[in-house]
C-alpha atoms as a PDB file:
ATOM      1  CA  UNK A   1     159.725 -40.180  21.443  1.00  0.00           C
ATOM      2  CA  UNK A   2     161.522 -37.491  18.780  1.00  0.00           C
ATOM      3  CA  UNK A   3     161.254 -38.049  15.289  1.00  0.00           C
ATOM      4  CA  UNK A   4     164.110 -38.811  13.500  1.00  0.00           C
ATOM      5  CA  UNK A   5     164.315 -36.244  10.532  1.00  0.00           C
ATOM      6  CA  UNK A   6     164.844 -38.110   7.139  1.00  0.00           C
ATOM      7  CA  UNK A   7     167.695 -37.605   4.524  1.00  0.00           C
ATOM      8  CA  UNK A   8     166.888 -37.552   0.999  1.00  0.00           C
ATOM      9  CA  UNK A   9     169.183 -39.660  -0.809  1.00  0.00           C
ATOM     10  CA  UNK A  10     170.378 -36.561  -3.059  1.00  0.00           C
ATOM     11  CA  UNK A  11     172.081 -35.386   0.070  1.00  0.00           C
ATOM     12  CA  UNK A  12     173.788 -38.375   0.907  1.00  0.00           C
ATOM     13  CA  UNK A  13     175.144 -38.796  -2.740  1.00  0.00           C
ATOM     14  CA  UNK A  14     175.913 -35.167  -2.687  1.00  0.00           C
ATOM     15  CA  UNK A  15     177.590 -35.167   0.552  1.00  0.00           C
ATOM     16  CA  UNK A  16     179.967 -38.500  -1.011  1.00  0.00           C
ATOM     17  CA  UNK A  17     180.507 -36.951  -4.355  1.00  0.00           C
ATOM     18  CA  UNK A  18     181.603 -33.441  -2.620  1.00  0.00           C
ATOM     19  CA  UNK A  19     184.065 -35.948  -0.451  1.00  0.00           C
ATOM     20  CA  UNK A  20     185.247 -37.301  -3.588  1.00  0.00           C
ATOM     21  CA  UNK A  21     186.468 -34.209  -5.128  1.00  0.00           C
ATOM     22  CA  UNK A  22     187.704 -32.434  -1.582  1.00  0.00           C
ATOM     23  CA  UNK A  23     189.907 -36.122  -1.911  1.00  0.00           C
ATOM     24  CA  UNK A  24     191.125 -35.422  -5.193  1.00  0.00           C
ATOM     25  CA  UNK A  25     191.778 -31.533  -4.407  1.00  0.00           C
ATOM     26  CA  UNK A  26     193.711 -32.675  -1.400  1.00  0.00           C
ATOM     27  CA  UNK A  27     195.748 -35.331  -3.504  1.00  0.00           C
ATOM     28  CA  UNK A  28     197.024 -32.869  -5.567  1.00  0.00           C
ATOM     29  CA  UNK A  29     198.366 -30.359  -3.228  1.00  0.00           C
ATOM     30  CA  UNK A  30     200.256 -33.079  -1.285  1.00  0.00           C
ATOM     31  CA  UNK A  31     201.756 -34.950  -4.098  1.00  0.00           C
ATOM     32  CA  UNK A  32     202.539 -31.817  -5.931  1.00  0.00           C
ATOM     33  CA  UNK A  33     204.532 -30.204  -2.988  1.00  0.00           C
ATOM     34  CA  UNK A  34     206.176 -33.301  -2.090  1.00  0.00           C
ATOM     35  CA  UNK A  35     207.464 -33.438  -6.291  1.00  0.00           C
ATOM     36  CA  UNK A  36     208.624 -30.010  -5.473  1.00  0.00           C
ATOM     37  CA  UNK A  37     210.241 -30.935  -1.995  1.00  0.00           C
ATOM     38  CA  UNK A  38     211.831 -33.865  -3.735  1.00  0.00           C
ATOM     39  CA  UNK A  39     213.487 -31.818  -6.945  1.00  0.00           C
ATOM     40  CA  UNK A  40     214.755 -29.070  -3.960  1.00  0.00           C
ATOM     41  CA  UNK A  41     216.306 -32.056  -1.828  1.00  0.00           C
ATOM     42  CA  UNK A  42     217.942 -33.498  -5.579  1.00  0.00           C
ATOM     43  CA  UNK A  43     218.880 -30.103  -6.129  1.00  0.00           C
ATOM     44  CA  UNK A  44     220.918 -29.838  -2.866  1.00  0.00           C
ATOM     45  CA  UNK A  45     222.474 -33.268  -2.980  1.00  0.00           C
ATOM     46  CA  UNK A  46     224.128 -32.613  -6.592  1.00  0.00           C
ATOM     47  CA  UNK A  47     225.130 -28.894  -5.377  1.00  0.00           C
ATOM     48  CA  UNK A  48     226.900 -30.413  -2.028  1.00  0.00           C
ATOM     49  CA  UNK A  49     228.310 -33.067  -4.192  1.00  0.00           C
ATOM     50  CA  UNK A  50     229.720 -30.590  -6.525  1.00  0.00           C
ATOM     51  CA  UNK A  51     231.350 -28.353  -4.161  1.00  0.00           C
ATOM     52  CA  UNK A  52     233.789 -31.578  -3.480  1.00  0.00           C
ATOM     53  CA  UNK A  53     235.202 -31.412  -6.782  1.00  0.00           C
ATOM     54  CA  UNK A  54     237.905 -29.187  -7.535  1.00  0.00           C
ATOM     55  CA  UNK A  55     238.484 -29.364 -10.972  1.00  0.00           C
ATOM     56  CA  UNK A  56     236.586 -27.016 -12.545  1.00  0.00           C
ATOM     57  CA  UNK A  57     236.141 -29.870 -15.841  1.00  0.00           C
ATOM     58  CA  UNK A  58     235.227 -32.362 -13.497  1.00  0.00           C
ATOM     59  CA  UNK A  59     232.851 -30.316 -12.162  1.00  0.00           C
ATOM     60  CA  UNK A  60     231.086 -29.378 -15.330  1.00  0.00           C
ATOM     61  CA  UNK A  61     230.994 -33.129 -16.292  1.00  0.00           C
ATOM     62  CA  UNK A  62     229.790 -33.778 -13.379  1.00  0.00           C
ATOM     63  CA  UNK A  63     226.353 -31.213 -13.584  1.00  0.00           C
ATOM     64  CA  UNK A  64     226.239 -32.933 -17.267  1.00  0.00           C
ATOM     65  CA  UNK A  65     226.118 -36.101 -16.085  1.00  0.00           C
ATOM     66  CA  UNK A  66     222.940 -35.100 -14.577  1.00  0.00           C
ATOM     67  CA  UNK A  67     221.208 -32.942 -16.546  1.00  0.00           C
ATOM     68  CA  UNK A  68     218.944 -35.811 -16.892  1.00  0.00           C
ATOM     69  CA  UNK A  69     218.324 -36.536 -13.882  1.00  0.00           C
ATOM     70  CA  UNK A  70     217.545 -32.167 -13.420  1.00  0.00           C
ATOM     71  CA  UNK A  71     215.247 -32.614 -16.417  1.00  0.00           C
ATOM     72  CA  UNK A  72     212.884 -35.686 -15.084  1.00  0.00           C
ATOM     73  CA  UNK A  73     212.355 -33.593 -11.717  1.00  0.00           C
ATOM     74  CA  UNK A  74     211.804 -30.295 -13.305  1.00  0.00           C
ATOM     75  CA  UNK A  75     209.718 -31.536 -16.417  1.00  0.00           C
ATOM     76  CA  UNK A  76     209.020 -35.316 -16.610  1.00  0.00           C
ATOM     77  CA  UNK A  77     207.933 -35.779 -12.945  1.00  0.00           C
ATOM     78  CA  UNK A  78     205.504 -32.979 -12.431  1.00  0.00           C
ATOM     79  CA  UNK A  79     203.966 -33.279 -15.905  1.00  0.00           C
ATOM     80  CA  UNK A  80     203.530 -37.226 -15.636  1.00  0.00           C
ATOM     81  CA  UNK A  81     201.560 -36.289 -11.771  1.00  0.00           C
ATOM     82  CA  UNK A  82     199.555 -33.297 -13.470  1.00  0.00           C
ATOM     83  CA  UNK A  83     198.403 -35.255 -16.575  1.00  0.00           C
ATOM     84  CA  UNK A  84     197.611 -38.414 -14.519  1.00  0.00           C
ATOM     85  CA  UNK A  85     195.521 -35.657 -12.221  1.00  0.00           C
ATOM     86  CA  UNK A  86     193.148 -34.632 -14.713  1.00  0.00           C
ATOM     87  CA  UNK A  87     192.328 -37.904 -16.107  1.00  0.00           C
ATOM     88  CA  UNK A  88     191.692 -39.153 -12.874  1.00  0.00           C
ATOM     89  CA  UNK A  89     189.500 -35.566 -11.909  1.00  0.00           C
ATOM     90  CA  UNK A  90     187.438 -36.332 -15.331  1.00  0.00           C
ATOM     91  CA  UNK A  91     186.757 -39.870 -14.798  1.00  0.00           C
ATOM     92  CA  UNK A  92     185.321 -38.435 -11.320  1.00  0.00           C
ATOM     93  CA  UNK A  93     183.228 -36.441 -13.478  1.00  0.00           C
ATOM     94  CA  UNK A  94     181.879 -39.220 -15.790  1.00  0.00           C
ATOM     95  CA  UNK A  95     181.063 -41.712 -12.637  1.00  0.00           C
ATOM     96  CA  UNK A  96     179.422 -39.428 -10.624  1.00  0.00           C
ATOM     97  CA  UNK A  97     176.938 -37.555 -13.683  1.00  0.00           C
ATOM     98  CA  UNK A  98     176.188 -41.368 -14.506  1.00  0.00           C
ATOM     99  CA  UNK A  99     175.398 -41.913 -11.161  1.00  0.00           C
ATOM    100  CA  UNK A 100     173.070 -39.315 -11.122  1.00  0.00           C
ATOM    101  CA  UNK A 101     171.444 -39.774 -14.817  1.00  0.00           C
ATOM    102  CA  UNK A 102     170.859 -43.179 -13.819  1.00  0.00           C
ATOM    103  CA  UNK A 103     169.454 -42.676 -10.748  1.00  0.00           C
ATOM    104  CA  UNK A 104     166.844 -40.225 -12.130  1.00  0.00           C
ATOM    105  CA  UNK A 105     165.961 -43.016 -14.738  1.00  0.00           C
ATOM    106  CA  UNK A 106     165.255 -45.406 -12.461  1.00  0.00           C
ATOM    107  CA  UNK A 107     163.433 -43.911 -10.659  1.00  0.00           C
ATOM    108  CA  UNK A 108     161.418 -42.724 -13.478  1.00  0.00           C
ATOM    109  CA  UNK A 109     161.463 -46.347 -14.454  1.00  0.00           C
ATOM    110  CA  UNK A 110     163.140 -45.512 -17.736  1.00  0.00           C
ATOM    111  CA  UNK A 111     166.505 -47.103 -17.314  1.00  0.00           C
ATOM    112  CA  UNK A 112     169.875 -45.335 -18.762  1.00  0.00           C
ATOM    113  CA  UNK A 113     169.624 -46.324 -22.479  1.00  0.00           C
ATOM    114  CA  UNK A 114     173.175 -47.068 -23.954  1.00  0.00           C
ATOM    115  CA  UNK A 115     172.119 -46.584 -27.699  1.00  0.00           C
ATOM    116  CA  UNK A 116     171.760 -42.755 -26.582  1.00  0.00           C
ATOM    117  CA  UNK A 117     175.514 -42.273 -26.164  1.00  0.00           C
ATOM    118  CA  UNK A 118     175.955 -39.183 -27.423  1.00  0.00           C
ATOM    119  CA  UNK A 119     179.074 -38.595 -29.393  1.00  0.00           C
ATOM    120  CA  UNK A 120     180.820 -36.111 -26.763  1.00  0.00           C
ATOM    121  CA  UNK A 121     181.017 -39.749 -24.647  1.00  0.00           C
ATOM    122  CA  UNK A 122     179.189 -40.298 -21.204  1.00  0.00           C
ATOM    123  CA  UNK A 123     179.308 -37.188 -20.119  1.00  0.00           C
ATOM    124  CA  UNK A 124     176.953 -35.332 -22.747  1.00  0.00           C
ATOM    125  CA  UNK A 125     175.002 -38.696 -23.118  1.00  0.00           C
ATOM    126  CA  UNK A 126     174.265 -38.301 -19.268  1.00  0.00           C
ATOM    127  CA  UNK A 127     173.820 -34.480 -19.275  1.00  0.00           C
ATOM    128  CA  UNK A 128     171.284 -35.451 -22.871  1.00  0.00           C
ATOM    129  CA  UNK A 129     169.583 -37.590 -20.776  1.00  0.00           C
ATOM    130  CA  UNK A 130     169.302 -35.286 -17.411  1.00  0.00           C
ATOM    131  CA  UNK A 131     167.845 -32.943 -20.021  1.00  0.00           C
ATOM    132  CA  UNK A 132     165.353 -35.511 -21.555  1.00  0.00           C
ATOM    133  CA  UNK A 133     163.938 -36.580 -18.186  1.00  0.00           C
ATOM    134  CA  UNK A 134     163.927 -33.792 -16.237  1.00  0.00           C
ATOM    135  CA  UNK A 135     163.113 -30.061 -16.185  1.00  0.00           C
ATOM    136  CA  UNK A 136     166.555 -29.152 -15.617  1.00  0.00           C
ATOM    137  CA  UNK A 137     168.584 -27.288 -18.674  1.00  0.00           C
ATOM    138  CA  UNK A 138     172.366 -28.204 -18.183  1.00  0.00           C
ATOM    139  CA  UNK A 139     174.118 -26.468 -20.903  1.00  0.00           C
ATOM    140  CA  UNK A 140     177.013 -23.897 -21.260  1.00  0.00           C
ATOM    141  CA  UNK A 141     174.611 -20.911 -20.974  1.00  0.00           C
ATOM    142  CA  UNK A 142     172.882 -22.354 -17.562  1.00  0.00           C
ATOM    143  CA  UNK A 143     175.945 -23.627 -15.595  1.00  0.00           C
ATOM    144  CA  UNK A 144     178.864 -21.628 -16.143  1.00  0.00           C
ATOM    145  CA  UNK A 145     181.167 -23.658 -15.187  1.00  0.00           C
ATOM    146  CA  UNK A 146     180.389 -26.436 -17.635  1.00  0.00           C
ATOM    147  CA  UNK A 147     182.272 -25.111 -20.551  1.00  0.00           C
ATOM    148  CA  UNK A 148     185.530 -25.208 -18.232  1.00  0.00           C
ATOM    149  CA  UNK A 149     184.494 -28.621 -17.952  1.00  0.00           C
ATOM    150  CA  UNK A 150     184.585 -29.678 -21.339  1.00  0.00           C
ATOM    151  CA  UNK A 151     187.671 -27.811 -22.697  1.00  0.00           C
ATOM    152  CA  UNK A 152     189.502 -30.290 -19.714  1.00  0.00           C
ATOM    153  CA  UNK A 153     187.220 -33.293 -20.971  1.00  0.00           C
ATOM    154  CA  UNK A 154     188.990 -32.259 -24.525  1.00  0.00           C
ATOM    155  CA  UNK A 155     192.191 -31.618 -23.492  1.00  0.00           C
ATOM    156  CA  UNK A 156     192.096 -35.090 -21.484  1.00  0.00           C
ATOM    157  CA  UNK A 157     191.276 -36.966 -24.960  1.00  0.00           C
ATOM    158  CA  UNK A 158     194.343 -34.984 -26.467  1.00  0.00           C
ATOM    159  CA  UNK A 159     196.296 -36.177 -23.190  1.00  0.00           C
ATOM    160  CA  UNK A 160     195.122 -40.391 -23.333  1.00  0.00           C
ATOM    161  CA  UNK A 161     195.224 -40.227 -26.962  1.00  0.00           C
ATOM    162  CA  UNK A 162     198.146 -38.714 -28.434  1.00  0.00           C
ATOM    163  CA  UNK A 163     200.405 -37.920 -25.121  1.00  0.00           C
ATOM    164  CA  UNK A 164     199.380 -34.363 -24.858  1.00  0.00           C
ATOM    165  CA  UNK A 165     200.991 -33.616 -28.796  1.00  0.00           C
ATOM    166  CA  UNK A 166     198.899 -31.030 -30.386  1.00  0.00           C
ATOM    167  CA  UNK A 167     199.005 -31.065 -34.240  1.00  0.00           C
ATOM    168  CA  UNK A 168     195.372 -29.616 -35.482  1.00  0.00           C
ATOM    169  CA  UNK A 169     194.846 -25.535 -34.600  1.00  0.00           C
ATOM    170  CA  UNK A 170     191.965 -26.309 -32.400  1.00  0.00           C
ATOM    171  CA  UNK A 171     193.621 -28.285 -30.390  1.00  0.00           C
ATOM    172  CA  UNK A 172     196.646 -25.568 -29.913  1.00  0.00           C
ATOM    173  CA  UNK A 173     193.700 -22.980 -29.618  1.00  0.00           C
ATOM    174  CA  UNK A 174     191.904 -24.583 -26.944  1.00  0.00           C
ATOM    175  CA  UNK A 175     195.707 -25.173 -25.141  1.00  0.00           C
ATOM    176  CA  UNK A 176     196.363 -21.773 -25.301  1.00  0.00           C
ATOM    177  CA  UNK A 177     193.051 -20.625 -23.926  1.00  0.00           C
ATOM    178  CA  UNK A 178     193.375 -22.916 -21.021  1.00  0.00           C
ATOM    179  CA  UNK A 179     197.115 -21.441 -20.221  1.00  0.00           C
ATOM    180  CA  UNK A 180     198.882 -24.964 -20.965  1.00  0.00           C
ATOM    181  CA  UNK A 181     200.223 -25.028 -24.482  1.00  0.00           C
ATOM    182  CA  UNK A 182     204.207 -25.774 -24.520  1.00  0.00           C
ATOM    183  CA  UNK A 183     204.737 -24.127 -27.960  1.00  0.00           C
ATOM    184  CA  UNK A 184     208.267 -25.518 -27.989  1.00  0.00           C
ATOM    185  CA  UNK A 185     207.539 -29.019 -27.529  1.00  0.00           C
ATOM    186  CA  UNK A 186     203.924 -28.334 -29.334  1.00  0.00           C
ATOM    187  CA  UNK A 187     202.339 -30.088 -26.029  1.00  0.00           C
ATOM    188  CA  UNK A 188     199.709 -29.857 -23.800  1.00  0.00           C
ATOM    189  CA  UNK A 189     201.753 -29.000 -20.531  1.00  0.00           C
ATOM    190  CA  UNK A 190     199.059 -28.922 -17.650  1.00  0.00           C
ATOM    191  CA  UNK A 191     199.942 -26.695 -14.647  1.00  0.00           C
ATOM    192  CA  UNK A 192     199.006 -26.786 -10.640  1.00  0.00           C
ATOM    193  CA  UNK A 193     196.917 -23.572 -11.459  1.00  0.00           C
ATOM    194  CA  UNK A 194     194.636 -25.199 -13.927  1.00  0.00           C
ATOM    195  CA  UNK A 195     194.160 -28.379 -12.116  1.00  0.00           C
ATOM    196  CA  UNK A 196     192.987 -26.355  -9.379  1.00  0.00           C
ATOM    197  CA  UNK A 197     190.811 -24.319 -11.737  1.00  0.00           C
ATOM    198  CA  UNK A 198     189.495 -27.811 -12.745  1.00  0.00           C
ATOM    199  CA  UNK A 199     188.689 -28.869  -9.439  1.00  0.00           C
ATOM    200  CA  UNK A 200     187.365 -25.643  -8.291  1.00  0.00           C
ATOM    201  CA  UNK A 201     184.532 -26.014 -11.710  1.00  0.00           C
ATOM    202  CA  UNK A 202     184.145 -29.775 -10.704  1.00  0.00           C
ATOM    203  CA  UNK A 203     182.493 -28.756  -7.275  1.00  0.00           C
ATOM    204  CA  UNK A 204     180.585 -26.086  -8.564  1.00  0.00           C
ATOM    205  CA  UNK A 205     179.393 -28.180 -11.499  1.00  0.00           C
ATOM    206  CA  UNK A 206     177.865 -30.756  -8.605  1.00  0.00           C
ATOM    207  CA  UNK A 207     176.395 -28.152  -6.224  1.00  0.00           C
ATOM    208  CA  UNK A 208     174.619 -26.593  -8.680  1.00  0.00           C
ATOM    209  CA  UNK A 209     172.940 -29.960 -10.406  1.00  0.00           C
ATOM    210  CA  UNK A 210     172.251 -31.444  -6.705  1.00  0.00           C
ATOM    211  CA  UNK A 211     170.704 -28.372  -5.653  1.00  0.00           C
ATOM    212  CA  UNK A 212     168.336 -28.627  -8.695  1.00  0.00           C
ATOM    213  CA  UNK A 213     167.768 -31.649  -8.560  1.00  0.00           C
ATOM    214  CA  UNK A 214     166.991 -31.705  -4.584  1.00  0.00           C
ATOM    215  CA  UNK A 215     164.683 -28.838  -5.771  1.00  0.00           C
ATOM    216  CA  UNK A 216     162.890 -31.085  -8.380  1.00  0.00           C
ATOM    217  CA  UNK A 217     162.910 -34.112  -6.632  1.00  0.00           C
ATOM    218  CA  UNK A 218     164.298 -36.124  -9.250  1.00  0.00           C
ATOM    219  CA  UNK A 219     166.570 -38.388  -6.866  1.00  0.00           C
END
């Protein structure tokens, strides 16, 4: 009779948080062509309706009348999609750390303690108590991609709390180092390019922790 080989549970939660994020990754490129397919096709419309009118005042009324519309698919539509993106990519981040910090604690029979909350939220109260309970350093000098991380955890906050307006220097610092500061609308303006980035560190970030903590047995 063969012996069925058995799966440590860090695999399976690895294998459905890797699932998670190849989901989100493949979210974004869809919905983000199909804005760009659907601005192209507006685009086209308003040209072929244009080339009806004769007049040429009529016809600049006419492109007037819709530089509105021009605006919300070029600006409004893309920028609603890419900021709605990155809060849903961190949240991601928060469940599945949690998942993991708990996990460890239980099974270390010292449950997640909520008067630990950290003041950088759940994630550095889970990657505080990762640290606490296990062997495993996770900091910006041991996981490189952490740091890229955090500058989208704070430009998220800037994003949920004050509609991507930057007023304080560090905030337009930190836009400008992450390629998304709008200097004329003094805005966060996220791009495809750094959500990608942000996926791209989000499934490093995970490998790297699973892998150590396969290694360690903590799960």
């Amino acid at each position: 009779m063969a012996i069925r080989k058995f799966t440590p549970f860090s695999d399976f939660q690895n294998i459905y948080t890797d699932i998670e994020i190849e989901s989100l990754s493949f979210y974004l490129e869809k919905l983000y062509a199909q804005l760009g397919h659907m601005a192209e096709d507006f685009d086209k419309e308003i040209q072929s309706k244009a080339k009806e009118i004769v007049d040429e005042q009529d016809k600049d009324m006419f492109f007037e009348a819709h530089q509105e519309d021009f605006w919300h698919y070029d600006k409004v539509f893309p920028r609603t999609f890419l900021n709605s993106f990155l809060v849903a990519a961190y949240s991601l981040l928060e469940i599945e750390i949690i998942k993991i910090a708990r996990r460890i604690g239980s099974k270390q029979k010292q449950p997640f303690d909520v008067s630990e909350i950290r003041s950088g939220g759940y994630l550095d109260t889970a990657i505080y108590y990762i640290n606490k309970l296990t062997n495993i350093d996770i900091s910006d000098k041991t996981f490189i991609c952490l740091p890229s991380l955090k500058d989208g955890q704070r430009l998220r906050n800037i994003i949920v709390h004050s509609n991507g307006k930057v007023t304080k220097d560090s905030e337009i610092k930190l836009a400008k180092k992450c390629g998304v500061y709008d200097a004329s609308e003094k805005e966060v303006t996220l791009t495809h390019d750094y959500c990608k980035i942000f996926i791209r560190s989000l499934k490093a970030f995970f490998a790297e922790l699973y892998e150590l903590t396969k290694a360690g047995n903590y799960l």
